[in-house]
Protein backbone atom coordinates (compact mmCIF):
# COMPACT_ATOMS: atom_id res chain seq x y z
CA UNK A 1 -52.79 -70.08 -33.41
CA UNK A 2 -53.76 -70.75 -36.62
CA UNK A 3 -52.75 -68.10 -38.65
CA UNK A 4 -49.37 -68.80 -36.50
CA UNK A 5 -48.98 -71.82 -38.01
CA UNK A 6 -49.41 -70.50 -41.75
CA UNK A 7 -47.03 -67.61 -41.09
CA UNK A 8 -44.27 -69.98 -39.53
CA UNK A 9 -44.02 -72.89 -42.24
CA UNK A 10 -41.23 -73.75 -43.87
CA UNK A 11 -40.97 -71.36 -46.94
CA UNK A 12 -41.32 -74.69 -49.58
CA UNK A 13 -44.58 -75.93 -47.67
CA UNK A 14 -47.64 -75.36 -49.53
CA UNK A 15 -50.66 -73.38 -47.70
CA UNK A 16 -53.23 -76.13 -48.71
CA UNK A 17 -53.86 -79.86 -48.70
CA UNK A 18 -51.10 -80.47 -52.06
CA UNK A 19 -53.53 -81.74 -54.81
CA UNK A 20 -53.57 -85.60 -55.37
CA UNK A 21 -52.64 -86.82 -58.73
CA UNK A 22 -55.85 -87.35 -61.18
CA UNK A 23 -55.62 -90.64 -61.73
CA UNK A 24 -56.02 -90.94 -57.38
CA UNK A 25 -59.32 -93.06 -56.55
CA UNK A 26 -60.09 -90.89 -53.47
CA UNK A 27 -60.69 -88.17 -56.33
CA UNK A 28 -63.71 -90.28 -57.65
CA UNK A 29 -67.02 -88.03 -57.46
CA UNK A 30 -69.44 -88.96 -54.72
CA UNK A 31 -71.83 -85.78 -55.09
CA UNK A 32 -72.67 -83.98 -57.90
CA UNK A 33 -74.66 -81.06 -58.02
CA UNK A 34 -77.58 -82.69 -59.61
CA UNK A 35 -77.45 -85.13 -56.89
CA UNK A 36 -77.43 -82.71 -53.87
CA UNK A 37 -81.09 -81.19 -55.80
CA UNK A 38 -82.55 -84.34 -54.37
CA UNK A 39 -82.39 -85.69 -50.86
CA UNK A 40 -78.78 -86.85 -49.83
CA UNK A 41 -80.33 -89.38 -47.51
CA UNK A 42 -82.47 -91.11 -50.04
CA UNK A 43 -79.45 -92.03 -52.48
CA UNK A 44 -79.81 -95.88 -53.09
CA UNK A 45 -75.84 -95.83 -52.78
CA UNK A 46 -75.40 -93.50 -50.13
CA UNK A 47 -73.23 -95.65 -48.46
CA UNK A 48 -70.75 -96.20 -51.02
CA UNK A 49 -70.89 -92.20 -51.67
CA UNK A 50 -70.02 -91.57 -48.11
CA UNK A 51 -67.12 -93.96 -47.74
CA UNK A 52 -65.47 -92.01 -51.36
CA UNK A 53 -66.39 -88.70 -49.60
CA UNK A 54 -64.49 -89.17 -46.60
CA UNK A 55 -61.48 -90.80 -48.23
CA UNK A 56 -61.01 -88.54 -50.21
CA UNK A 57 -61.07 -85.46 -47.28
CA UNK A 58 -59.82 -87.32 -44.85
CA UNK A 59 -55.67 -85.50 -44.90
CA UNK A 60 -58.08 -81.97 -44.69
CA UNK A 61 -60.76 -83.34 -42.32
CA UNK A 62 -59.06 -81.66 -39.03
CA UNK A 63 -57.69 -78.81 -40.40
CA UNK A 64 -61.41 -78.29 -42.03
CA UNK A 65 -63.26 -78.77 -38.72
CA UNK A 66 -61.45 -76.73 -36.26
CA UNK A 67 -61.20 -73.57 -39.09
CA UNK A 68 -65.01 -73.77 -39.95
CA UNK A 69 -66.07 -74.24 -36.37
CA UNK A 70 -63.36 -71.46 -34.85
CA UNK A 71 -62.28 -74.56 -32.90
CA UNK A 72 -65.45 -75.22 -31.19
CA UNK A 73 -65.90 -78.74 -32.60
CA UNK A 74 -63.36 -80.05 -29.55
CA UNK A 75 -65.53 -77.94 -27.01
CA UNK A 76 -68.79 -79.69 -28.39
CA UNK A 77 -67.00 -83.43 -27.97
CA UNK A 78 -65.92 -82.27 -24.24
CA UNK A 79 -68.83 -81.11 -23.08
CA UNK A 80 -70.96 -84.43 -24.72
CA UNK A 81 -68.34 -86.28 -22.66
CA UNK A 82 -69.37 -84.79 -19.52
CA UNK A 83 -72.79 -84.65 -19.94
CA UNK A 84 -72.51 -88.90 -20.33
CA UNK A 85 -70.86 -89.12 -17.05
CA UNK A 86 -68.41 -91.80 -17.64
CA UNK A 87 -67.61 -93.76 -14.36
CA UNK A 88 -64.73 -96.00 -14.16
CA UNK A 89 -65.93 -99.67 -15.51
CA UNK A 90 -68.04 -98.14 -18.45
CA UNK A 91 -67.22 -99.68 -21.54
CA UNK A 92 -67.34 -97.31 -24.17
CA UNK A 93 -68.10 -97.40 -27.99
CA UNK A 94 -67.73 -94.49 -30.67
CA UNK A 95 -69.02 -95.13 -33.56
CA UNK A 96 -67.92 -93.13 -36.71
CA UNK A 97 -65.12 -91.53 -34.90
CA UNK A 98 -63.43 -90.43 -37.72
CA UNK A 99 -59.91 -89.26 -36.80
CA UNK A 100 -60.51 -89.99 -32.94
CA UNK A 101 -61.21 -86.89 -31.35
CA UNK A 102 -64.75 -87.70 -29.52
CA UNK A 103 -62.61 -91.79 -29.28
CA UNK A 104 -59.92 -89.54 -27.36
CA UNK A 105 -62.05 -87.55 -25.18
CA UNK A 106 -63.37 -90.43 -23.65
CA UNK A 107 -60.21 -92.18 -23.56
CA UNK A 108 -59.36 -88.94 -21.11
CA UNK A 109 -62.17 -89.79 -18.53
CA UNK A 110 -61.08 -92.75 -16.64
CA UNK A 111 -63.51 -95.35 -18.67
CA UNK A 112 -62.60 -99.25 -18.56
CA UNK A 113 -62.07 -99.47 -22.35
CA UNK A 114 -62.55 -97.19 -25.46
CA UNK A 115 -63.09 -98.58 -28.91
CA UNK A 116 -63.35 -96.44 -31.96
CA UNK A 117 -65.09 -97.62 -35.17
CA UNK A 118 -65.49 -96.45 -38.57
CA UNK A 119 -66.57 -97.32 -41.88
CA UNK A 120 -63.73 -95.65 -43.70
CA UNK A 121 -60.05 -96.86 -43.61
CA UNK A 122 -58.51 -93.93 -44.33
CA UNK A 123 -60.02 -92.06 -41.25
CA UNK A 124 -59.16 -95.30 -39.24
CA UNK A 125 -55.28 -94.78 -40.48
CA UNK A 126 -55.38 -91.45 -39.12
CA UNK A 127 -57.15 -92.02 -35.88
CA UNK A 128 -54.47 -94.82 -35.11
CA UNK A 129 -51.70 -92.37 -35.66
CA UNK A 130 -53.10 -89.46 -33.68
CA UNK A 131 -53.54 -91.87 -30.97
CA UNK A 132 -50.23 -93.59 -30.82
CA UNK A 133 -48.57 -89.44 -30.48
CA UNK A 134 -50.64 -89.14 -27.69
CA UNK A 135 -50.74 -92.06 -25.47
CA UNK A 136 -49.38 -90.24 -22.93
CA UNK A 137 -52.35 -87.62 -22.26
CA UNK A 138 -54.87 -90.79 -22.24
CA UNK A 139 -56.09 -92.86 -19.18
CA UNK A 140 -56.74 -95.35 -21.49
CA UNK A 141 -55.36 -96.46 -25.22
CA UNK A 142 -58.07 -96.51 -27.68
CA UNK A 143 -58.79 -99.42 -30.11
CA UNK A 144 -59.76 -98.69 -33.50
CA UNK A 145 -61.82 -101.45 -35.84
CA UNK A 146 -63.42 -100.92 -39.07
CA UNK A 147 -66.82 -100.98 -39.21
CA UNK A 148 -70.97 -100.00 -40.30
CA UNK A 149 -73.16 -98.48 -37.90
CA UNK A 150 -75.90 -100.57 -39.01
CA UNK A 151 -73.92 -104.42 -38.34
CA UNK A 152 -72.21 -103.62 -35.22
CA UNK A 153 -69.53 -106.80 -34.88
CA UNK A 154 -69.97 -107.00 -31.44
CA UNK A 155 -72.34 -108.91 -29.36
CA UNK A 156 -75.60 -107.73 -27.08
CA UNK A 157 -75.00 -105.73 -24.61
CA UNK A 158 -71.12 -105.62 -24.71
CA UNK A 159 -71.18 -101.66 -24.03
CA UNK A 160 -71.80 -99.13 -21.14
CA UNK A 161 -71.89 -95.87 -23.64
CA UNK A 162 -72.46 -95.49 -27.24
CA UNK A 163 -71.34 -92.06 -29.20
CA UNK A 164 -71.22 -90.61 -32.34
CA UNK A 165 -70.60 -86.97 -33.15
CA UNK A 166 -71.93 -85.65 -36.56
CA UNK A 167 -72.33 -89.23 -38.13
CA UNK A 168 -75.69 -90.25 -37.25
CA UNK A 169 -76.74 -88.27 -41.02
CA UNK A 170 -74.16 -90.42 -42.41
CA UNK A 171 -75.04 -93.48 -42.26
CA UNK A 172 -77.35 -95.72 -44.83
CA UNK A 173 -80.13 -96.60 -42.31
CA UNK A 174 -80.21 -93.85 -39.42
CA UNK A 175 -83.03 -95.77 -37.51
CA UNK A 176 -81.20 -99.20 -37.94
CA UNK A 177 -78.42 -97.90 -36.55
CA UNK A 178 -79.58 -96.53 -33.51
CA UNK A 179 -81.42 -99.88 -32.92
CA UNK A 180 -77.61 -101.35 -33.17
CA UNK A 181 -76.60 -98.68 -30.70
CA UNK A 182 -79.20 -100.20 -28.54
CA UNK A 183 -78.63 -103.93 -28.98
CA UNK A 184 -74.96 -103.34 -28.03
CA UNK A 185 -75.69 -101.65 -24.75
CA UNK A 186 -75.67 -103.07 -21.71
CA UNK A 187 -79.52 -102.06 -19.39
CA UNK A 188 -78.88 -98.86 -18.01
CA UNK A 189 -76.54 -98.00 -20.98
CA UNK A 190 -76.59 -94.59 -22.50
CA UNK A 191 -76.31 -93.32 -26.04
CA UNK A 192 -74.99 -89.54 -26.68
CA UNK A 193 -75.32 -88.52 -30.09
CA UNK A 194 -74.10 -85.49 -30.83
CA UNK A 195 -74.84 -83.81 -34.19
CA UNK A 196 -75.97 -80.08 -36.09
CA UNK A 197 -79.22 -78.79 -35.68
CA UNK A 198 -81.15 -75.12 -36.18
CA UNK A 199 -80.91 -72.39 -33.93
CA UNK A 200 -84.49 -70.96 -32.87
CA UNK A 201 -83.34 -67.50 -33.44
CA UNK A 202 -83.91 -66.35 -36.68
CA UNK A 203 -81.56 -63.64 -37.42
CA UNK A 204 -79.09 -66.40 -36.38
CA UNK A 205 -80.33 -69.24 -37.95
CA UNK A 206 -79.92 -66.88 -41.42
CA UNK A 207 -76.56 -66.78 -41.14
CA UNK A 208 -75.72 -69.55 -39.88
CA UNK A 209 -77.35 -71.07 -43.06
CA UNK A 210 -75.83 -68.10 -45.17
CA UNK A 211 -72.50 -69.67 -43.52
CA UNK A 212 -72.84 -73.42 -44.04
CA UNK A 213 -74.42 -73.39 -47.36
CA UNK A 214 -72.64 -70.57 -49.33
CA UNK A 215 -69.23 -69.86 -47.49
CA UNK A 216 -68.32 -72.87 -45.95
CA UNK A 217 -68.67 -75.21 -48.65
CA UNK A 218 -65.90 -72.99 -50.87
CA UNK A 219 -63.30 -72.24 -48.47
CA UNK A 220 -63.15 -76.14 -46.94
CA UNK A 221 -63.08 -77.22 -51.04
CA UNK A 222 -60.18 -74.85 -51.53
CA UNK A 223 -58.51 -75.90 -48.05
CA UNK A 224 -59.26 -79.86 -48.74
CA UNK A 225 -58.71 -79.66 -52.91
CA UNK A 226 -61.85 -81.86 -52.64
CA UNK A 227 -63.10 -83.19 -55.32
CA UNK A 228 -65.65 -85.54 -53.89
CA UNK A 229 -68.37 -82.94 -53.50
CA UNK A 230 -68.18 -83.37 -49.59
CA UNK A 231 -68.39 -80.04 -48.63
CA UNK A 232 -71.29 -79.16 -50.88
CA UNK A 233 -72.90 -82.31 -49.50
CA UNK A 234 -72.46 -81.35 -45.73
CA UNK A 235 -75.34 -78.47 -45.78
CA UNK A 236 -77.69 -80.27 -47.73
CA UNK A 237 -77.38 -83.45 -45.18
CA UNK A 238 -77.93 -81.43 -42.03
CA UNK A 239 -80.66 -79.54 -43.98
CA UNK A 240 -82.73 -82.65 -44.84
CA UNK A 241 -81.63 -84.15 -41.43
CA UNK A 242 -84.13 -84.51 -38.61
CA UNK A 243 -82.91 -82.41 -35.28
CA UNK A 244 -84.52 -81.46 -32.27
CA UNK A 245 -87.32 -82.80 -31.20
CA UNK A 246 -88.12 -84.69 -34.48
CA UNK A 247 -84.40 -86.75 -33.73
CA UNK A 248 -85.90 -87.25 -30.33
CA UNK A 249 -88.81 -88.54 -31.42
CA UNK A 250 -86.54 -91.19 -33.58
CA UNK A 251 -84.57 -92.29 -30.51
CA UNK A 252 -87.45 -92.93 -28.63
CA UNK A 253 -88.71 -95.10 -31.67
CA UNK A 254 -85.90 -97.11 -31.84
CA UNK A 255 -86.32 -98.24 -27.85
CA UNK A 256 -84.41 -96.00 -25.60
CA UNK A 257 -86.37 -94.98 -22.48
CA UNK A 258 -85.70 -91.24 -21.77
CA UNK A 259 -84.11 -88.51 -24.04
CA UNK A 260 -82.61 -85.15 -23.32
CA UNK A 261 -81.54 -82.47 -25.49
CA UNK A 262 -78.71 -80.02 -24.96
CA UNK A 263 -78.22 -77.52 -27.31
CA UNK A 264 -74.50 -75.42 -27.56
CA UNK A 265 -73.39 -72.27 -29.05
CA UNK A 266 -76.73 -71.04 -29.76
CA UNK A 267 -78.31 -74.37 -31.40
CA UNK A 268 -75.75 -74.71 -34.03
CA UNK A 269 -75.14 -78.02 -32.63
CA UNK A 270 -77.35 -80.30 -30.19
CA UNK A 271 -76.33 -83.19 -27.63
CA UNK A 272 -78.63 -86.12 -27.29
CA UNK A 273 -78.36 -88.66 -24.40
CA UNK A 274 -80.58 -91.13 -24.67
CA UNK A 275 -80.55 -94.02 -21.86
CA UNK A 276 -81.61 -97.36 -21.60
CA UNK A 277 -84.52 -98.63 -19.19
């Protein structure tokens, strides 16, 4: 489909993201190679860092998922979906969703109310525009509010479901905001967080690395024209990220009663539902 798509645009239309002009601000550096040597997550300004990096890749950031995952980033969000269960008056809340898909896939399941926040505008302007093309093919119409994971504008226990797909790494405070996921659900909530791990096997586990850290990184730069060091940054933050039973462990710090883990396509990714008591 794809490749489709490249063969069949108009003959003027360039192949890749058309490069911004250098005086842009979304072209600022947020990761240089010096700072990827050190540990992402313990950047004083990591928040500031992230918010540049996904500006500046957010026209890419679709394109760049479905090529780099062979378009099993949608399958991951649909099957998270269903392993949360949605029933009709759950009031869900996805936090950094980005462009909307994960927002989207709930909207899909017959939930009372979706809303989608994220700490970058630019993501926000393109989750609002995706969603207003496809209002149609939704049970519900999303709403989308800027936002940090960590100061959650909304009150205690104003949710039935928390998400967030490949965020949690993201954020400043990782065990702040999970305590924020918890304040804002209701009892008997559930959180589903769904995020890159390791798989066991070792032969795959080599290449998957060998893919994420040395391939990856320079075909989504060349796709994106990215500047911002995002892609160089993405291996590095799910290498120094906890997963498995170490992200477990976290959840259960941060006060959620029971955790599950569902690993897909071999470990590359892992599912987390965590519920209230």
């Amino acid at each position: 489909m794809i490749l489709n798509r490249i063969r069949n645009r108009p003959r003027d239309a360039p192949l890749m993201t058309p490069p911004r002009p250098p005086t842009s601000p979304l072209d600022e550096i947020a990761w240089t190679a010096a700072d990827l040597r050190k540990n992402p997550h313990a950047a004083p300004d990591k928040a500031a860092r992230v918010r540049r990096m996904f500006a500046a890749i957010s026209r890419s950031y679709d394109l760049n998922n479905r090529l780099h995952s062979l378009g099993l980033d949608q399958a991951w969000r649909r099957r998270a979906v269903k392993l949360c269960e949605v029933q009709p008056g759950d009031r869900v809340l996805d936090v950094a969703c980005g462009t909307g898909d994960l927002t989207k896939a709930f909207a899909c399941a017959y939930p009372a109310s979706v809303t989608g926040v994220d700490f970058t505008a630019e993501m926000l302007d393109l989750a609002r525009t995706k969603s207003s093309r496809s209002r149609r093919s939704t049970r519900v119409s999303p709403t989308y509010v800027q936002g940090d994971a960590t100061n959650l504008q909304f009150a205690d226990a104003s949710f039935d479901l928390v998400s967030i797909a490949f965020g949690i790494r993201n954020v400043s405070d990782p065990m702040l905001a999970l305590r924020e996921f918890r304040r804002v659900l209701a009892p008997g909530g559930r959180l589903v967080v769904l995020e890159f791990s390791q798989p066991n096997n070792p032969v795959l586990r080599w290449f998957n690395n060998l893919y994420c850290a040395r391939i990856m990184p320079i075909t989504a730069t060349l796709i994106s024209g990215d500047r911002s060091g995002a892609y160089r940054y993405l291996p590095q933050s799910v290498a120094k990220f906890p997963s498995g039973e170490a992200f477990a462990t976290m959840l259960r710090e941060a006060g959620f009663a029971s955790v599950s883990m569902t690993p897909m396509t071999f470990g590359i990714c892992t599912a987390y539902l965590a519920r209230m008591s």
